[in-house]
Protein backbone atom coordinates (compact mmCIF):
# COMPACT_ATOMS: atom_id res chain seq x y z
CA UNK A 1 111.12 -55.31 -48.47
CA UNK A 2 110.35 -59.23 -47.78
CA UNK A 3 111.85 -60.93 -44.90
CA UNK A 4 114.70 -63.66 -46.12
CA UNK A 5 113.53 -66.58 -45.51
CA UNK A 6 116.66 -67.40 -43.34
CA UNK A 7 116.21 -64.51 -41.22
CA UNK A 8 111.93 -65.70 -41.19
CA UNK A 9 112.65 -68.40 -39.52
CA UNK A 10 114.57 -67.18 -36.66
CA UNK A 11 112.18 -63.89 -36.37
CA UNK A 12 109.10 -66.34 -36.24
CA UNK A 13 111.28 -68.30 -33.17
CA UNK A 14 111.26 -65.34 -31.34
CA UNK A 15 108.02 -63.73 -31.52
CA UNK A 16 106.67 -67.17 -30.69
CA UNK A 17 109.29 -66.93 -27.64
CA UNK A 18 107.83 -63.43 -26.37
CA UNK A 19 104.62 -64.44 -26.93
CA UNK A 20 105.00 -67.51 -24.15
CA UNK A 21 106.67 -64.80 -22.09
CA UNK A 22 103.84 -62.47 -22.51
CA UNK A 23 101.55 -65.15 -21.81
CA UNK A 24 103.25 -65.55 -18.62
CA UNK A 25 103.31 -62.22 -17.83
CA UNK A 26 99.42 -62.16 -17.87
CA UNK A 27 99.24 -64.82 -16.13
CA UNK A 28 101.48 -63.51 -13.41
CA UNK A 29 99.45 -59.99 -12.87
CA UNK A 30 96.26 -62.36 -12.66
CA UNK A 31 97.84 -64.13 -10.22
CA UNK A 32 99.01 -61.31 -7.98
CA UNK A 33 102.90 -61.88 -8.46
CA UNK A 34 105.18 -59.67 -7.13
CA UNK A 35 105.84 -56.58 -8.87
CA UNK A 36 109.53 -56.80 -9.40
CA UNK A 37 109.03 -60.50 -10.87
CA UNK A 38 106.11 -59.10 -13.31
CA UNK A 39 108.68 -55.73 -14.71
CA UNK A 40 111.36 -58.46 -15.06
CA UNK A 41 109.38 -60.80 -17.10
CA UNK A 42 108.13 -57.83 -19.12
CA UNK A 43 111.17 -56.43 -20.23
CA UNK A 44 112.27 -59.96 -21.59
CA UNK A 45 109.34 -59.59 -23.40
CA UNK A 46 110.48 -56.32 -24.93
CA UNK A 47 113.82 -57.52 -25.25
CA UNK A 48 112.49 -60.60 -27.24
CA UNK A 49 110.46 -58.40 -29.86
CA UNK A 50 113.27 -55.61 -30.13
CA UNK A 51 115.57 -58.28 -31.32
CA UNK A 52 112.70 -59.85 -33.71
CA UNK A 53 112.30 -56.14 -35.12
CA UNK A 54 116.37 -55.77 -35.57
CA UNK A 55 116.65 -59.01 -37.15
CA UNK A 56 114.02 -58.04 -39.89
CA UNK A 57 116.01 -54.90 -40.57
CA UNK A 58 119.11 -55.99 -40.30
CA UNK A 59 117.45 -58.73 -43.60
CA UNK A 60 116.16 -55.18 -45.02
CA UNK A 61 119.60 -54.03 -44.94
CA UNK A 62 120.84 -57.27 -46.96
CA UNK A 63 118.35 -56.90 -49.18
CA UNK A 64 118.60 -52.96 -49.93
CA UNK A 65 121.95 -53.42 -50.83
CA UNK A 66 121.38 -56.27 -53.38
CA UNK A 67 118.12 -54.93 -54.97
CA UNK A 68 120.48 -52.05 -55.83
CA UNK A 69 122.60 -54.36 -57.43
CA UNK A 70 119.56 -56.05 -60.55
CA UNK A 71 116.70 -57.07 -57.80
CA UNK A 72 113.10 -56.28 -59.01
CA UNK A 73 111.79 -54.03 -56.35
CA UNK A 74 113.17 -50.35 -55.46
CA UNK A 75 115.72 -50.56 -52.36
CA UNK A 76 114.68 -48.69 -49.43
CA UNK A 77 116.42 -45.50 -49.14
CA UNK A 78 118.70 -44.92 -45.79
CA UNK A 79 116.64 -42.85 -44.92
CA UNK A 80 113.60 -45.23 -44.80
CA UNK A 81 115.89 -48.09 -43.38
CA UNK A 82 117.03 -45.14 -40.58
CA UNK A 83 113.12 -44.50 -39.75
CA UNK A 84 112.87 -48.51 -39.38
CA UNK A 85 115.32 -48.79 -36.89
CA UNK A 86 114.78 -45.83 -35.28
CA UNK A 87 111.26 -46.93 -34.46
CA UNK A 88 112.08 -50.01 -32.37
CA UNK A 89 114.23 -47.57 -30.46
């Protein structure tokens, strides 16, 4: 399974995103920020890569259904695209 290169170019936007945020976020432990501004920071973080992940399956998804249809490689079963999203979960 490739990543479209539609979908590429929005996934690479924002795993560059989360990694500024996690950049902050280092920088704010190091710092000695408060705690609640730190967890908040972090979970945009997370938020930032779950979406990344669910992008990249969601172009999986696309994909599976039209190598069924006369693409080269062997789709991903449901199973396999289940595990996938299951895993970001």
């Amino acid at each position: 399974m490739k990543v479209e290169e539609e979908a590429s170019a929005a996934v690479l936007n924002r795993l560059r995103r989360a990694q500024g945020q996690l950049s902050g976020v280092i920088a704010m432990i190091e710092s000695g920020r408060d705690c609640k501004d730190v967890i908040t920071q972090l979970a945009a973080v997370s938020r930032a890569l779950d979406r990344a992940g669910f992008k990249i399956i969601a172009s999986g998804m696309r994909q599976c259904r039209e190598d069924g249809v006369g693409g080269q490689e062997a789709p991903l079963t449901e199973a396999e695209l289940e595990k996938l999203f299951l895993s970001l979960a």
